[in-house]
Protein backbone atom coordinates (compact mmCIF):
# COMPACT_ATOMS: atom_id res chain seq x y z
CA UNK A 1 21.44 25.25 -30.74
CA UNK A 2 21.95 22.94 -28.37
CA UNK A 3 19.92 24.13 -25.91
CA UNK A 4 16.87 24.78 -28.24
CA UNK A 5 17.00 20.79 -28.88
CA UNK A 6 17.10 19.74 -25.42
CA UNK A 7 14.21 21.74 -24.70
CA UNK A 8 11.53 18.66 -25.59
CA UNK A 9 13.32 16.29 -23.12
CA UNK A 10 13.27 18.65 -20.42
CA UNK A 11 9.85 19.25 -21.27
CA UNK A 12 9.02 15.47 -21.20
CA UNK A 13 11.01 15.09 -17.76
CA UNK A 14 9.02 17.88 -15.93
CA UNK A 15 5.80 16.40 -17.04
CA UNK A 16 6.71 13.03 -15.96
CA UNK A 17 8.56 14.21 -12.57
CA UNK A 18 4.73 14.20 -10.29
CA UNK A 19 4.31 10.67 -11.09
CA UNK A 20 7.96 9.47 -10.00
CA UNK A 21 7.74 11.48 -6.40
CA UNK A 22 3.80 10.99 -5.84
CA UNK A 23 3.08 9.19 -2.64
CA UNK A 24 1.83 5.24 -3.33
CA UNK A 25 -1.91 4.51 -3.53
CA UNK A 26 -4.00 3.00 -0.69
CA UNK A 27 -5.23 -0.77 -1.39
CA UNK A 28 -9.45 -0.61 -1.86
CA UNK A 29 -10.81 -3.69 -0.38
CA UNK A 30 -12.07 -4.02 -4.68
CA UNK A 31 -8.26 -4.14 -5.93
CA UNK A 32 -8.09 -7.92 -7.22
CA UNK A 33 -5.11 -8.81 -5.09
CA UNK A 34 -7.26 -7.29 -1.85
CA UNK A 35 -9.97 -8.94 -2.88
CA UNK A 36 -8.32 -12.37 -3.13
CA UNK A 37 -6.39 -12.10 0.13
CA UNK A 38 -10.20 -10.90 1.89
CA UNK A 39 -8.35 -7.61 2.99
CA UNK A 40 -10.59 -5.22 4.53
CA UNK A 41 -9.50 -1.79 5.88
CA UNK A 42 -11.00 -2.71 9.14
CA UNK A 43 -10.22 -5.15 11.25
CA UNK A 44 -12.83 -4.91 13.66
CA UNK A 45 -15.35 -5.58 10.21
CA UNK A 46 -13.20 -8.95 9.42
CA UNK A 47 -15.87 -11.57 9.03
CA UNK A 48 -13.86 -14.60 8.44
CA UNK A 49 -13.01 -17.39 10.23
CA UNK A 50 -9.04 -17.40 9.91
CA UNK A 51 -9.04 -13.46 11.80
CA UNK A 52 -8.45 -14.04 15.52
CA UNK A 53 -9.21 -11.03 17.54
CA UNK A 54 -5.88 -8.37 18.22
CA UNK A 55 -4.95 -9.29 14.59
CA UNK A 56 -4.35 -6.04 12.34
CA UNK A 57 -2.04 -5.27 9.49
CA UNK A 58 0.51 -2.55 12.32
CA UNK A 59 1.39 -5.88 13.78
CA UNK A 60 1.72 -8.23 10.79
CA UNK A 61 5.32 -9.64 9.55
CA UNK A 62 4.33 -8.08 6.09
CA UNK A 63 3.42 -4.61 7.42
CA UNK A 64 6.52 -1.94 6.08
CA UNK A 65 4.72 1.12 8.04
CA UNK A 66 6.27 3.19 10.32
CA UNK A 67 5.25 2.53 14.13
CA UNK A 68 1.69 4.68 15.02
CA UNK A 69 1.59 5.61 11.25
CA UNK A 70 -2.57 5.23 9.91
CA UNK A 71 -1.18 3.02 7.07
CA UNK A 72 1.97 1.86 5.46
CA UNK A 73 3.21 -0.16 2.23
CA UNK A 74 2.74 -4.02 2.16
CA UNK A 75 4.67 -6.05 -0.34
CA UNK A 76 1.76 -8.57 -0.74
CA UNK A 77 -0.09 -5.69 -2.30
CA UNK A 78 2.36 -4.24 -4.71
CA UNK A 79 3.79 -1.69 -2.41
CA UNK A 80 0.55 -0.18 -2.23
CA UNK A 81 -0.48 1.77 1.30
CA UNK A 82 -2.16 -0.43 3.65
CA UNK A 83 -4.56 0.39 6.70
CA UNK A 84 -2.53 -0.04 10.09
CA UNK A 85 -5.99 -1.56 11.70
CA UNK A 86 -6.33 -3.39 8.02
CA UNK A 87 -6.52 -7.29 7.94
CA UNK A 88 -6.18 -10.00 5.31
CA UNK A 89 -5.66 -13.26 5.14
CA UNK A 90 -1.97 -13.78 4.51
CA UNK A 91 -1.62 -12.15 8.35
CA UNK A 92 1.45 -13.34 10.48
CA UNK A 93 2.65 -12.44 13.63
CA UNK A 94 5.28 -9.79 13.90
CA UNK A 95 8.45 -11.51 15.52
């Protein structure tokens, strides 16, 4: 019997289980918080007047990525998966 009623939850936990282990999203240069901090994906596309050239995300203070990895998690964007040549605004200089 007691088996039989544990058989919803352990239907609910496998259903839920892909969502817990799935990799984080990337950042779109559209998310509101990307938009506000003029990220772009690019840095070589960086039009603004704050970007100094040699500037990308793989070098940044915030950047979480693993070294040579194409993107990594940033905590100014939620976690979310950042572009190693990416660029925003909020960019400082790795120590």
């Amino acid at each position: 019997r007691n088996f039989i009623k544990m058989i919803p939850a352990a239907c609910a936990g496998l259903a839920i289980a892909p969502a817990l282990f799935a990799a984080p999203a990337t950042v779109s240069e559209s998310d509101p918080a990307a938009a506000a901090l003029n990220y772009k994906a690019n840095a070589k596309a960086v039009k603004s007047p704050k970007y100094a050239a040699g500037q990308a995300c793989k070098n940044c203070n915030f950047y979480q990525g693993a070294t040579g990895s194409a993107n990594g998690p940033c905590p100014l964007f939620a976690g979310k998966l950042v572009s190693s040549n990416g660029w925003c605004s909020a960019y400082a200089k790795k120590a």
